[in-house]
Protein backbone atom coordinates (compact mmCIF):
# COMPACT_ATOMS: atom_id res chain seq x y z
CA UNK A 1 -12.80 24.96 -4.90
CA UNK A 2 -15.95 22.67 -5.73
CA UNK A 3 -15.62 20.27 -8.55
CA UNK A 4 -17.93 21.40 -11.57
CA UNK A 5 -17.78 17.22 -12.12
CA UNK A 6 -17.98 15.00 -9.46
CA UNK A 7 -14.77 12.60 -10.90
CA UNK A 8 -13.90 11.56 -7.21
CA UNK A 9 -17.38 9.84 -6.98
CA UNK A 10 -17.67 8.20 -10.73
CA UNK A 11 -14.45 6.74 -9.29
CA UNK A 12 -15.50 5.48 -5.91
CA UNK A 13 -18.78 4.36 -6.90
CA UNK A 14 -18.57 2.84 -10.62
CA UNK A 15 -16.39 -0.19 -9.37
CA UNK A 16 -18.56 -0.51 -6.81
CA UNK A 17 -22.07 -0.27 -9.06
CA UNK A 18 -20.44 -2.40 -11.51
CA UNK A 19 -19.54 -5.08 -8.88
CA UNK A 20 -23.10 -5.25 -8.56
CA UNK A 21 -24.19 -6.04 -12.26
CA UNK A 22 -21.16 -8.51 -12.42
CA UNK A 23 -22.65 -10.50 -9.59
CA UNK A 24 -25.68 -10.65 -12.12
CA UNK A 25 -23.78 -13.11 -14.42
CA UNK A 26 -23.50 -15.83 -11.74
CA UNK A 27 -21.72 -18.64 -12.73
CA UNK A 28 -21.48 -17.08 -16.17
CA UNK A 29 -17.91 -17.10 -15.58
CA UNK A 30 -16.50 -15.83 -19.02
CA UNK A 31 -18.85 -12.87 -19.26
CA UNK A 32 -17.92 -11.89 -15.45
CA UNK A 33 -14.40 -11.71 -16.57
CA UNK A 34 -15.20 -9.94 -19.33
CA UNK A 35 -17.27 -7.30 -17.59
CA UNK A 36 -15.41 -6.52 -14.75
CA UNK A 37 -11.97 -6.63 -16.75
CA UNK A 38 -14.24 -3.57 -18.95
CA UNK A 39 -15.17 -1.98 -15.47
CA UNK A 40 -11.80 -1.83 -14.12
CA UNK A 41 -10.17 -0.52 -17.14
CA UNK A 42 -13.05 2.74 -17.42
CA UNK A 43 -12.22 2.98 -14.23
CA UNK A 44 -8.13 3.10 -14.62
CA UNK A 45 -9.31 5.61 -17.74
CA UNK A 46 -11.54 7.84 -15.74
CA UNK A 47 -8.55 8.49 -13.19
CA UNK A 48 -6.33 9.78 -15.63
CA UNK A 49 -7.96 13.31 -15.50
CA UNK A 50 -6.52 13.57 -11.77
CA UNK A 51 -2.53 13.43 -13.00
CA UNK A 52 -3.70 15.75 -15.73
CA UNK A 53 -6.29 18.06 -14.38
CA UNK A 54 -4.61 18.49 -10.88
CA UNK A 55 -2.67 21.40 -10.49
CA UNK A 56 0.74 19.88 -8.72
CA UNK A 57 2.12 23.34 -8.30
CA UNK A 58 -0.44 24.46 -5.68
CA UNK A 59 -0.55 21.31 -3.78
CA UNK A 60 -3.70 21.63 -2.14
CA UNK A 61 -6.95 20.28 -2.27
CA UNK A 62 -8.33 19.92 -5.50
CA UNK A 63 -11.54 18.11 -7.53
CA UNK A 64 -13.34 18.82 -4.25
CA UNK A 65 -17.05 17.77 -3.76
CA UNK A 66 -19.12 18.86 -0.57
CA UNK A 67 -22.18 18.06 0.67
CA UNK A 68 -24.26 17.27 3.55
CA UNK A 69 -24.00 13.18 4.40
CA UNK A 70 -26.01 13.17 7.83
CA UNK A 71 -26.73 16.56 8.94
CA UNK A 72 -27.71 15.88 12.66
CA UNK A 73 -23.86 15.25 13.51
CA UNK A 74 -22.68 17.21 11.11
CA UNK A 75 -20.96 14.78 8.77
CA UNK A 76 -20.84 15.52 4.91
CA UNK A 77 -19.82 14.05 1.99
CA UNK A 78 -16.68 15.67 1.73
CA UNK A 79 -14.07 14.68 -1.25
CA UNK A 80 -10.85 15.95 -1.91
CA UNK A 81 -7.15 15.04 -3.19
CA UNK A 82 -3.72 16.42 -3.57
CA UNK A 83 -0.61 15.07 -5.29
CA UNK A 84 -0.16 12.49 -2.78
CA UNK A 85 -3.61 11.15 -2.91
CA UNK A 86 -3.36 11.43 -6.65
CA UNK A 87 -0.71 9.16 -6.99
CA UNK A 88 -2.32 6.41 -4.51
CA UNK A 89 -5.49 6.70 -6.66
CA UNK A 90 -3.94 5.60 -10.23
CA UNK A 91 -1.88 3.29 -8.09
CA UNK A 92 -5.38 1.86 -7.03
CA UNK A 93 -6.79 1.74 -10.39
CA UNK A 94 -3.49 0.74 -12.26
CA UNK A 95 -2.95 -2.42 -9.79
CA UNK A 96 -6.32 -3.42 -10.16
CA UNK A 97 -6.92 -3.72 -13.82
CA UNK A 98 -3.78 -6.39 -13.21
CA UNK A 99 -5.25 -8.52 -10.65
CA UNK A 100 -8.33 -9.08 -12.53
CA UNK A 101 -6.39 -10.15 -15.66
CA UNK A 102 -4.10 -12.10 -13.20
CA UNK A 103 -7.13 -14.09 -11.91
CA UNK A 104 -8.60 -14.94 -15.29
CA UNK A 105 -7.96 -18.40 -15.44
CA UNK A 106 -6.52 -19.15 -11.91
CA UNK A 107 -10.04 -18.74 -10.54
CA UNK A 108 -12.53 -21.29 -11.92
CA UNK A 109 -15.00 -21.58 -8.69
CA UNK A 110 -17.08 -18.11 -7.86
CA UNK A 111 -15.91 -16.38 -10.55
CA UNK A 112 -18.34 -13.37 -10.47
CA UNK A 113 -18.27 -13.14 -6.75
CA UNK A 114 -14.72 -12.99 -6.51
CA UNK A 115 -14.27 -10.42 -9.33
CA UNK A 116 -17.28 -8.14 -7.70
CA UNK A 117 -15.67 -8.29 -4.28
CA UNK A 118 -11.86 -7.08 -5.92
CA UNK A 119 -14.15 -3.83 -7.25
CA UNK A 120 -15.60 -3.00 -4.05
CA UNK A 121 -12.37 -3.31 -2.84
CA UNK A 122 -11.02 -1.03 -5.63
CA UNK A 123 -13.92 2.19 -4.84
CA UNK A 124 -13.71 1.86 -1.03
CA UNK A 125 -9.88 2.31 -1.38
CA UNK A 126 -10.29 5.05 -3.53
CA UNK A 127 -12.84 6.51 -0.96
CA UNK A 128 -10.19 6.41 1.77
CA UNK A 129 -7.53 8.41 -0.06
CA UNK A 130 -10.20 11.11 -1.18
CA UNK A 131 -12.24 11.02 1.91
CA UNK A 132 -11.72 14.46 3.79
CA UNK A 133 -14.16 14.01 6.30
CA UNK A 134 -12.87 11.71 9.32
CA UNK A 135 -16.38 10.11 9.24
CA UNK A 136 -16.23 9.22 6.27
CA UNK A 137 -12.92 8.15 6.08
CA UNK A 138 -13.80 5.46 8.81
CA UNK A 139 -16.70 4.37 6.97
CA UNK A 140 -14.09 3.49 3.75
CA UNK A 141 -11.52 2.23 5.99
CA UNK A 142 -13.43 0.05 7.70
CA UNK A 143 -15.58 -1.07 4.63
CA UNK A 144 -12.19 -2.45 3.39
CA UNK A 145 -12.34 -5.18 5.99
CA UNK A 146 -15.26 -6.99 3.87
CA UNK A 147 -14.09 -7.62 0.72
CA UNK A 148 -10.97 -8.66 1.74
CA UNK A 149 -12.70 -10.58 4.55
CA UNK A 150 -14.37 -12.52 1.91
CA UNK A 151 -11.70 -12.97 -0.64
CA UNK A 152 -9.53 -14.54 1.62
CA UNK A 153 -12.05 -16.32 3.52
CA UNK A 154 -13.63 -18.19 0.74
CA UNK A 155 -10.90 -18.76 -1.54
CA UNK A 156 -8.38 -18.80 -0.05
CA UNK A 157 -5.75 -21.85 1.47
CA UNK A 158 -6.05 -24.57 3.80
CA UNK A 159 -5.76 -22.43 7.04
CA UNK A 160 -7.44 -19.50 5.49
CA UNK A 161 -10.55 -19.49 8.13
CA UNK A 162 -7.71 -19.03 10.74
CA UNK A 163 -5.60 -16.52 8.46
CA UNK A 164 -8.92 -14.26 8.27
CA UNK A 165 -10.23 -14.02 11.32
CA UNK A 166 -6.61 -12.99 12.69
CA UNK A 167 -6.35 -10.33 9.59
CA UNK A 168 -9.85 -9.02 10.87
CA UNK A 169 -9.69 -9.04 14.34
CA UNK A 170 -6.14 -7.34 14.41
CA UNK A 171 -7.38 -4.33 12.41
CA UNK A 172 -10.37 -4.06 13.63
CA UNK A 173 -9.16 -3.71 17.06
CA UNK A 174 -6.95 -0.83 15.89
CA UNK A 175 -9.79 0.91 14.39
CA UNK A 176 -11.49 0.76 17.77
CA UNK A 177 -9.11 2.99 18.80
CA UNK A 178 -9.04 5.31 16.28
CA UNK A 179 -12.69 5.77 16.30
CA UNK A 180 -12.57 6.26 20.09
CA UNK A 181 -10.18 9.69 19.07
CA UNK A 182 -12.16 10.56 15.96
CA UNK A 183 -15.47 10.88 18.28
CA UNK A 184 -13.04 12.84 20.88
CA UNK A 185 -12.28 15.42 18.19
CA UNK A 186 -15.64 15.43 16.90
CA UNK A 187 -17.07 16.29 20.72
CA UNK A 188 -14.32 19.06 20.84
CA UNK A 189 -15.44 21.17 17.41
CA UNK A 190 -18.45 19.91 16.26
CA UNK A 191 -17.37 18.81 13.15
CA UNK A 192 -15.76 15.44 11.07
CA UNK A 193 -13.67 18.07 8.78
CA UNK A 194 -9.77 16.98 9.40
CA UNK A 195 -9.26 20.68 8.39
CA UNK A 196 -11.07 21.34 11.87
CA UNK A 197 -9.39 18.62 13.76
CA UNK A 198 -5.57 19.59 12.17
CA UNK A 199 -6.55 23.39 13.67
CA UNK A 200 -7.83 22.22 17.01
CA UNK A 201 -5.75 23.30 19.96
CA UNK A 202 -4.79 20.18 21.85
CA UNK A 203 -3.49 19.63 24.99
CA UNK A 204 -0.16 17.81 25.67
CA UNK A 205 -2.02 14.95 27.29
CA UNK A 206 -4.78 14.86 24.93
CA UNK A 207 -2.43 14.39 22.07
CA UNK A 208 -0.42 11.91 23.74
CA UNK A 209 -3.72 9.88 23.94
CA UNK A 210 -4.62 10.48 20.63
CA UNK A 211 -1.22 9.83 18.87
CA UNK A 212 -1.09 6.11 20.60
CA UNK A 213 -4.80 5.97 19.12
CA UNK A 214 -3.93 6.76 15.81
CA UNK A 215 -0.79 4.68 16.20
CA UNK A 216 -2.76 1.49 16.98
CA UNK A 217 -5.00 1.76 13.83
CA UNK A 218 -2.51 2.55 11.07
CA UNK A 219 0.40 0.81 12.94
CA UNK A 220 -1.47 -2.74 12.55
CA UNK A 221 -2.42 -1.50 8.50
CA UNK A 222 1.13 -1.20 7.57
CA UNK A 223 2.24 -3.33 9.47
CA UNK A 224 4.58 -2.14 12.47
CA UNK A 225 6.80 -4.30 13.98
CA UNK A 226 5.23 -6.00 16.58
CA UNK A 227 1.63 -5.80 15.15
CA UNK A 228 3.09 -7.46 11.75
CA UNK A 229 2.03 -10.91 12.19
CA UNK A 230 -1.20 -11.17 10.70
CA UNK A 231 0.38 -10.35 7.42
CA UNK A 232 2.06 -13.60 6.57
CA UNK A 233 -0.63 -15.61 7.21
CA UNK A 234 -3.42 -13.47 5.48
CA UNK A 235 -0.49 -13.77 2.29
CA UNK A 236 -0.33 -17.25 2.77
CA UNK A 237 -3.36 -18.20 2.64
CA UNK A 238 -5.04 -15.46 -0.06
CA UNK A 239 -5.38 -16.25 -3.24
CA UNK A 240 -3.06 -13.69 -5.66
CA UNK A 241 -4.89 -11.24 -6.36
CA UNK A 242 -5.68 -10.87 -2.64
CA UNK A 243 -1.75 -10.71 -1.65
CA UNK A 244 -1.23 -8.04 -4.73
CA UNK A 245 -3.83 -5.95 -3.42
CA UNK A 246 -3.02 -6.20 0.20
CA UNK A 247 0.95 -5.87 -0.41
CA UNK A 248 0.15 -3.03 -3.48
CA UNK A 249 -2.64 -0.71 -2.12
CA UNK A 250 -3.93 -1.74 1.37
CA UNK A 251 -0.51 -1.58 3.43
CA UNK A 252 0.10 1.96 1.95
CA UNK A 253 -3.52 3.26 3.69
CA UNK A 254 -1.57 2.65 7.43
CA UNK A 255 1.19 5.20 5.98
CA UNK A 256 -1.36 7.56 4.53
CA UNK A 257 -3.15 7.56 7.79
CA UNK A 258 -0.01 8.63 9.54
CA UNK A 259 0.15 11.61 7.39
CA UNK A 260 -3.28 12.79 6.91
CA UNK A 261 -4.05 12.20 10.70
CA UNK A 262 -1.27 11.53 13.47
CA UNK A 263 0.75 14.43 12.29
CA UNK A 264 -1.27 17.69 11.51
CA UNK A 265 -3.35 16.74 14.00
CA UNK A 266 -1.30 15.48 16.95
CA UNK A 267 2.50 17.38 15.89
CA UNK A 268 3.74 17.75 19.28
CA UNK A 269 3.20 14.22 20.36
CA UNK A 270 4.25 12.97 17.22
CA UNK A 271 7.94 14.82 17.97
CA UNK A 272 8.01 13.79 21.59
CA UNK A 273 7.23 9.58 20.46
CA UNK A 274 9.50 10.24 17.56
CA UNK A 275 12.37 7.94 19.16
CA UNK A 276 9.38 5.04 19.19
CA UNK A 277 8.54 5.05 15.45
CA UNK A 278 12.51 5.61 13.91
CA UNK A 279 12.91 2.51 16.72
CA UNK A 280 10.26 0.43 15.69
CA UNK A 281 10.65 1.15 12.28
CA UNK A 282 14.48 0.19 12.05
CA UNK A 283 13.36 -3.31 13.91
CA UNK A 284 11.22 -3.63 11.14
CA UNK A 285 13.75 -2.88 8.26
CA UNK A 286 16.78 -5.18 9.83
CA UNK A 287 15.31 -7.85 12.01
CA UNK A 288 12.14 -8.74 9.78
CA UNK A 289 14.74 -8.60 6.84
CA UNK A 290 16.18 -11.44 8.94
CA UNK A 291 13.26 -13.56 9.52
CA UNK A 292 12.56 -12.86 6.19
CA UNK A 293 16.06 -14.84 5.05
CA UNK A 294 14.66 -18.11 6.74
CA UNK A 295 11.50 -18.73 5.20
CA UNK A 296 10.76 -21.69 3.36
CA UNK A 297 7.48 -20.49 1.75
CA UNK A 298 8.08 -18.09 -0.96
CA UNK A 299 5.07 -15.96 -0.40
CA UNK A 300 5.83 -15.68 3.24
CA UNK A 301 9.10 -14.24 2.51
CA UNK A 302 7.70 -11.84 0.26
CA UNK A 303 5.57 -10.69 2.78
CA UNK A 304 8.14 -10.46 5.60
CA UNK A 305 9.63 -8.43 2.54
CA UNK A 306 6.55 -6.49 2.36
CA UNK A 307 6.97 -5.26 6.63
CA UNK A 308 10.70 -4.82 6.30
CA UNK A 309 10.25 -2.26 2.54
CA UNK A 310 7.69 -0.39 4.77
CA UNK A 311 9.33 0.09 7.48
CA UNK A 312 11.11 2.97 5.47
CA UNK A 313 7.68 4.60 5.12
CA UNK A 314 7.27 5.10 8.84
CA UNK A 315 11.22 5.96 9.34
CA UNK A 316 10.92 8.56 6.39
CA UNK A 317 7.84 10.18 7.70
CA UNK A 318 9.14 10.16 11.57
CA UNK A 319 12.97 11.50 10.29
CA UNK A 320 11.50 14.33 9.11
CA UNK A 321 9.47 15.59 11.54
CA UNK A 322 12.18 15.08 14.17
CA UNK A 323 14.36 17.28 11.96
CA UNK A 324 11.47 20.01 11.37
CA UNK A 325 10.94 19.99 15.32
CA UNK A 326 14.69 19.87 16.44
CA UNK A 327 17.41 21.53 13.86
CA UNK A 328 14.28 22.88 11.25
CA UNK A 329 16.58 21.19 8.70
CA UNK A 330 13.57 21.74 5.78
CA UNK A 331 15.30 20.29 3.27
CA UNK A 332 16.27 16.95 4.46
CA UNK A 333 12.69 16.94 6.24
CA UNK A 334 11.22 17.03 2.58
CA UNK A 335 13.25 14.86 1.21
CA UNK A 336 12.24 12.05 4.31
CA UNK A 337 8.55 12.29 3.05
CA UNK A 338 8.96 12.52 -0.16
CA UNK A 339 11.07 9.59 0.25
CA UNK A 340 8.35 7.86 2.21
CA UNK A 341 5.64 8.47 -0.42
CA UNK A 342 7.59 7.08 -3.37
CA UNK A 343 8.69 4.02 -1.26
CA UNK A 344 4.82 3.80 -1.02
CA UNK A 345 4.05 3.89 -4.68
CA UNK A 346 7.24 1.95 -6.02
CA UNK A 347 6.29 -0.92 -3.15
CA UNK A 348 3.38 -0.89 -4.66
CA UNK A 349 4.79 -2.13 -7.86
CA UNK A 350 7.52 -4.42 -7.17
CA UNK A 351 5.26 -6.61 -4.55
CA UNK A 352 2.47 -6.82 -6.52
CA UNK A 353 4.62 -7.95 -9.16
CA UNK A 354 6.78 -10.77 -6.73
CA UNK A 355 3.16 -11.70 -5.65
CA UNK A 356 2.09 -12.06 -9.20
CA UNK A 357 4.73 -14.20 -9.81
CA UNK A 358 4.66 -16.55 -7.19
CA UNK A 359 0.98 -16.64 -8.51
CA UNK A 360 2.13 -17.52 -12.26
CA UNK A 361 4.45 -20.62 -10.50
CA UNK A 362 1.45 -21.87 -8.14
CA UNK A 363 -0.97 -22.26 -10.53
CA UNK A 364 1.17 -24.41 -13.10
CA UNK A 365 2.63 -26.37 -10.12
CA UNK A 366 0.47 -25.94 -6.56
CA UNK A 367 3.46 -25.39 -4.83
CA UNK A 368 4.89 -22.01 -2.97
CA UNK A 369 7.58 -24.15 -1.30
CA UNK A 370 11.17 -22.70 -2.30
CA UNK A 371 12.31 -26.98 -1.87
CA UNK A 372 10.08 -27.22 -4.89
CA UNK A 373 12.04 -25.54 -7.38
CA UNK A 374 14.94 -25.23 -8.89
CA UNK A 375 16.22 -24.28 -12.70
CA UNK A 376 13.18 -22.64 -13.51
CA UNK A 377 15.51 -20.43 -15.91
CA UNK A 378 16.17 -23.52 -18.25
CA UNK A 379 12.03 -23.89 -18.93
CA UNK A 380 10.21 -20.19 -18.44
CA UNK A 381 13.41 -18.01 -19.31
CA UNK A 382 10.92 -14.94 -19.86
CA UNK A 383 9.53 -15.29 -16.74
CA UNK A 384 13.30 -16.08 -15.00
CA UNK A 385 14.18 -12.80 -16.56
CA UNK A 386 10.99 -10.64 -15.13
CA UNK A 387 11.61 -12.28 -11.53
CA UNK A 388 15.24 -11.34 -11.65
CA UNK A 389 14.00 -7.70 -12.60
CA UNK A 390 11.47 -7.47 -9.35
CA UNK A 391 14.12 -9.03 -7.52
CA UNK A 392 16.89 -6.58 -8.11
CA UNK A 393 14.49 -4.06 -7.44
CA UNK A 394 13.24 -5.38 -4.21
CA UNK A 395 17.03 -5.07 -3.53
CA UNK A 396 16.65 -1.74 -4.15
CA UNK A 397 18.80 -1.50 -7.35
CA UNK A 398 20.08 1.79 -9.03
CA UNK A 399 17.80 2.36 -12.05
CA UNK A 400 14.32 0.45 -10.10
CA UNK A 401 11.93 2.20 -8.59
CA UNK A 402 13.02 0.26 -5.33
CA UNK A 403 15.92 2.72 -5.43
CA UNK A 404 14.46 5.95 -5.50
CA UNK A 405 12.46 5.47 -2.47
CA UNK A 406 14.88 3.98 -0.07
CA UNK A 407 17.78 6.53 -1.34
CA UNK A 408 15.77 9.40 0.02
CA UNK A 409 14.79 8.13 3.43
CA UNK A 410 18.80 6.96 3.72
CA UNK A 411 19.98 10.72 2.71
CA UNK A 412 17.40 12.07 5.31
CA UNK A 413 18.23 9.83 7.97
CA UNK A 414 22.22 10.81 7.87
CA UNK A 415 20.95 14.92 8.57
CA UNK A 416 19.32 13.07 12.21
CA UNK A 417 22.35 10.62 12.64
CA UNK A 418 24.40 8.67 10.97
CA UNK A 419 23.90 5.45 13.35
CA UNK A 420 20.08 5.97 12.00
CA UNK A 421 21.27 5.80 8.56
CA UNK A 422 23.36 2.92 8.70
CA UNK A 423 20.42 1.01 10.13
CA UNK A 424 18.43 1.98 7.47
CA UNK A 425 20.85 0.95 5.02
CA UNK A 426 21.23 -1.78 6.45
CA UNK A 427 18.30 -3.18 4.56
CA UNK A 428 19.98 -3.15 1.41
CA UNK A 429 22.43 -5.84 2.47
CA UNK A 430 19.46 -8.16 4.11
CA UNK A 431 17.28 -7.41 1.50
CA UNK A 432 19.78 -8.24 -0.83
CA UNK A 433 20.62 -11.58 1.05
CA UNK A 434 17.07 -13.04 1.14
CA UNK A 435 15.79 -12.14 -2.29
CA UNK A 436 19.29 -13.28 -4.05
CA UNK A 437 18.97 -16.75 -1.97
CA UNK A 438 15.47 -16.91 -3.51
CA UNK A 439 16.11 -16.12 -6.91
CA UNK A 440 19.45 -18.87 -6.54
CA UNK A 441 17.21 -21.40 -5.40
CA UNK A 442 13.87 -20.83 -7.58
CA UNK A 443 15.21 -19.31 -10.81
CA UNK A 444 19.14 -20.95 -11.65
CA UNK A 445 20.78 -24.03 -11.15
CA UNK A 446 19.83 -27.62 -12.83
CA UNK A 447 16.52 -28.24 -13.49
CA UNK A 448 15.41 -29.67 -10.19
CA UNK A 449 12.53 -32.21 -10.72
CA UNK A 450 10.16 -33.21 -13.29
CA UNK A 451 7.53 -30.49 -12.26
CA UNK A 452 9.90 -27.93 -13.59
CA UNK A 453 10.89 -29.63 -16.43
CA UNK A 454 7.12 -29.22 -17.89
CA UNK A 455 6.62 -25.78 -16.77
CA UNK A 456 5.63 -23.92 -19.58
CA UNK A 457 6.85 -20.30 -19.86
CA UNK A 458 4.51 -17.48 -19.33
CA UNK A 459 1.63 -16.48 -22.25
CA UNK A 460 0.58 -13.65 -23.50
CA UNK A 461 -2.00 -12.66 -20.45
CA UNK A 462 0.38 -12.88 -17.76
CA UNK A 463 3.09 -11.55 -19.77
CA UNK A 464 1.28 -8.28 -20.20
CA UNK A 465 0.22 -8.46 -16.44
CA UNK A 466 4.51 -8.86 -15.15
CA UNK A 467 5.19 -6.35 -18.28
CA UNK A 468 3.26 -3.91 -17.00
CA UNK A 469 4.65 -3.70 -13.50
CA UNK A 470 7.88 -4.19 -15.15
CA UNK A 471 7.87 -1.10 -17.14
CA UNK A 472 6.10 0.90 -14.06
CA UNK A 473 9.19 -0.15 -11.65
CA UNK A 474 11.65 1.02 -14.60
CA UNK A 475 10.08 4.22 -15.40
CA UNK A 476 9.78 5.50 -11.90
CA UNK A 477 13.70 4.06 -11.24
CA UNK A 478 14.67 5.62 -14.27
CA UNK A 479 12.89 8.56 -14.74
CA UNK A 480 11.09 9.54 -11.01
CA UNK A 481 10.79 13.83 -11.48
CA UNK A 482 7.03 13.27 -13.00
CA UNK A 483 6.30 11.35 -9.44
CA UNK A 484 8.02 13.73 -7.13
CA UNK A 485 6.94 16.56 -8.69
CA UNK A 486 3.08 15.65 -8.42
CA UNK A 487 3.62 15.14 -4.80
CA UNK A 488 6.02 18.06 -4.10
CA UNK A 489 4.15 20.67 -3.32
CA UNK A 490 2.05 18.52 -1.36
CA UNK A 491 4.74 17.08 0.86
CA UNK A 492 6.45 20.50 1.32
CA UNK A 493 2.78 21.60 2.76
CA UNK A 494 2.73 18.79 5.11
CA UNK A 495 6.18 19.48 5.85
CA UNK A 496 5.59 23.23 6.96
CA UNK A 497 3.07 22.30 8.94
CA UNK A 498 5.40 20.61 11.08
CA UNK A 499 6.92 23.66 12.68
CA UNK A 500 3.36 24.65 14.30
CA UNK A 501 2.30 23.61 17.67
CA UNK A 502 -0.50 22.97 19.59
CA UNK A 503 0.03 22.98 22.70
């Protein structure tokens, strides 16, 4: 049904307008701040109407606008969301109005610019996750590239020049890909609609073609082991509210992509490469959970972090489609998605958080080196207690939205096989192992050096920026029915279109 107000676009496009009358200000660094902290906030407001307007109990489409973009190929202006896109949006706009109240005094050079390019970055994400034309879609998912291009590029670290062309170059050689298939299913119905593409009869060597094209541009966004390794680096090397973002919001796109493309579109290549993702994915939750334990540089652990906590996206979304296609085991097929999706959201929360912190430590020391610190506890005890909270949860602790998530996909995985499960599990003891060595090293102990000695504990700013994703991780670990339910009917469409095939 067409939207009698066009919310979807006020939400896309007022970030993006107001980026432009922020640049205005120029070095006026205080009103920037100002402004764009007043943007991002109307624009957190404005997307409240979706969880309370949307109607989670049909799970389709809703807030829909339609119209034609560029008529001569048939490519419109289409907008749509249900639950699941819902929840990625206020994710979006949530996480956002933090990173710009993050960056208020750790950015002193550029201030305007860099706030204008975090709310371009905020409406072309939105765009992606309400686009429902592939066209379209593309055009959002490759306008991400830019901003984030620039963020990192200009102020970011020492290497960052290399760190940014590698982020760039890796995803936009996926894309390539991706685009190649798009234009395929364009030529074969005339039309950018996924609704067209998802009922397109396709051959079984057509989708094999197409699945390994969708696979190599939302395989390098999540990241998939092997295609991770741009990730570390481009955290490295970003400032924080560029590793927030792209741990938070950007990663989850890859999974999103997955759903909304590879499998309504491609379902019977997506069963027969089934094997590859649950394989790739388990490498992903147990080996990079290793790598992960070694790391000297506390934002590249988090970030190895980051590819291992995803890796139970892909396995939740690939579990259940195996069971749909082989025992038609409903159930624990629903409960692999709906796994997946709030690993997605409660990810969202607990890196942007570990980011933020490693943030609030940087800028009072300009260090990220785990050698550096030591007793931090015994001079920021409100801040030692907020890290140990993200840090349990990262563990995946009962009563943390790091739970909830990874609890599903484990459940699911036991109805395919147990050896599955106990890979996936797995995680919990290695994820366990590196963030607990972290937290021993950073957080207790004897005070380790004068630098900590004159830390001063967090103020009121970036105590409201950790409180914040503090009480999100709590409230989904403790109370996650609101969540579920908004994507439930949602995910149990998805999931029944699993059973259909096109071959």
């Amino acid at each position: 049904m067409q939207s009698a107000f066009p919310l979807l676009t006020l939400l896309i496009w007022l970030p993006i307008a107001g980026a432009a009358v922020v640049l205005l200000f120029g070095e006026r660094a205080n009103t920037a701040r100002w402004l764009a902290l007043a943007i991002a906030v109307v624009t957190l407001v404005a997307s409240v109407p979706l969880l309370t307007g949307y109607d989670a109990g049909a799970g389709t489409m809703q807030f829909v606008e339609n119209t034609v973009w560029i008529g001569a190929i048939h490519a419109n202006y289409h907008l749509g969301v249900d639950g699941i896109s819902v929840a990625l949006i206020v994710l979006t706009t949530f996480v956002t109005v933090l990173v710009i109240l993050g960056a208020w005094e750790a950015v002193q050079t550029r201030v305007s610019q860099y706030l204008a390019a975090f709310l371009v970055l905020e409406g072309v994400m939105i765009g992606v996750f309400a686009a429902m034309d592939a066209l379209l879609f593309y055009v959002f998912f490759e306008g991400m590239l830019i901003p984030m291009f620039i963020i990192i590029g200009v102020w970011g670290g020492p290497r960052r020049v290399y760190a940014t062309m590698k982020f760039f170059l890796y995803t936009f050689f996926g894309s390539i890909f991706m685009l190649i298939a798009l234009i395929y299913l364009y030529l074969q119905t005339n039309s950018w609609e996924l609704s067209q593409f998802a009922a397109l009869p396709i051959g079984a060597t057509a989708q094999g073609w197409l699945f390994f094209a969708f696979l190599a541009g939302f395989a390098i966004k999540v990241p998939m082991w092997p295609v991770h390794t741009w990730l570390p680096d481009a955290h490295v090397e970003a400032p924080t509210g560029g590793s927030v973002i792209l741990a938070a919001i950007m990663l989850k796109i890859g999974g999103y992509g997955f759903l909304r493309f590879s499998l309504p579109i491609v379902p019977d290549a997506c069963q027969q490469f089934t094997w590859l993702i649950v394989v790739l994915s388990l490498i992903a939750v147990i080996y990079v959970g290793f790598v992960a334990l070694v790391q000297e540089d506390m934002k590249k652990l988090i970030a190895y972090s980051s590819v291992s906590h995803m890796g139970f996206v892909t396995l939740g979304i690939f579990i259940s489609l195996a069971l749909m296609r082989v025992s038609g085991d409903k159930d624990a097929a629903y409960l692999g998605v709906s796994g997946a999706m709030v690993q997605m959201v409660s990810h969202g929360f607990i890196s942007g958080a570990m980011f933020s912190c490693v943030g609030v430590l940087y800028d009072r020391t300009h260090s990220r080196m785990i050698k550096d610190y030591g007793g931090v506890v015994n001079t920021m005890p409100w801040f030692a207690a907020l890290w140990v909270l993200f840090s349990m949860a990262n563990c995946g602790l009962p009563g943390t939205s790091g739970f909830v998530g990874e609890f599903m996909v484990i459940l699911a995985s036991f109805a395919m096989s147990p050896w599955v499960a106990a890979g996936a599990a797995f995680t919990l003891i290695i994820g366990a192992a590196y963030t607990l060595w972290l937290v021993k090293r950073v957080i207790f102990g004897d005070v380790a050096n004068k630098h900590v000695a004159e830390l001063a504990d967090i103020d009121v700013r970036e105590a409201l920026v950790l409180g914040a994703f503090a009480a999100a991780t709590l409230l989904v670990g403790i109370w996650p029915a609101p969540l579920t339910h908004l994507m439930d009917a949602s995910v149990r469409h998805i999931v029944d279109q699993l059973l259909v095939t096109k071959l």
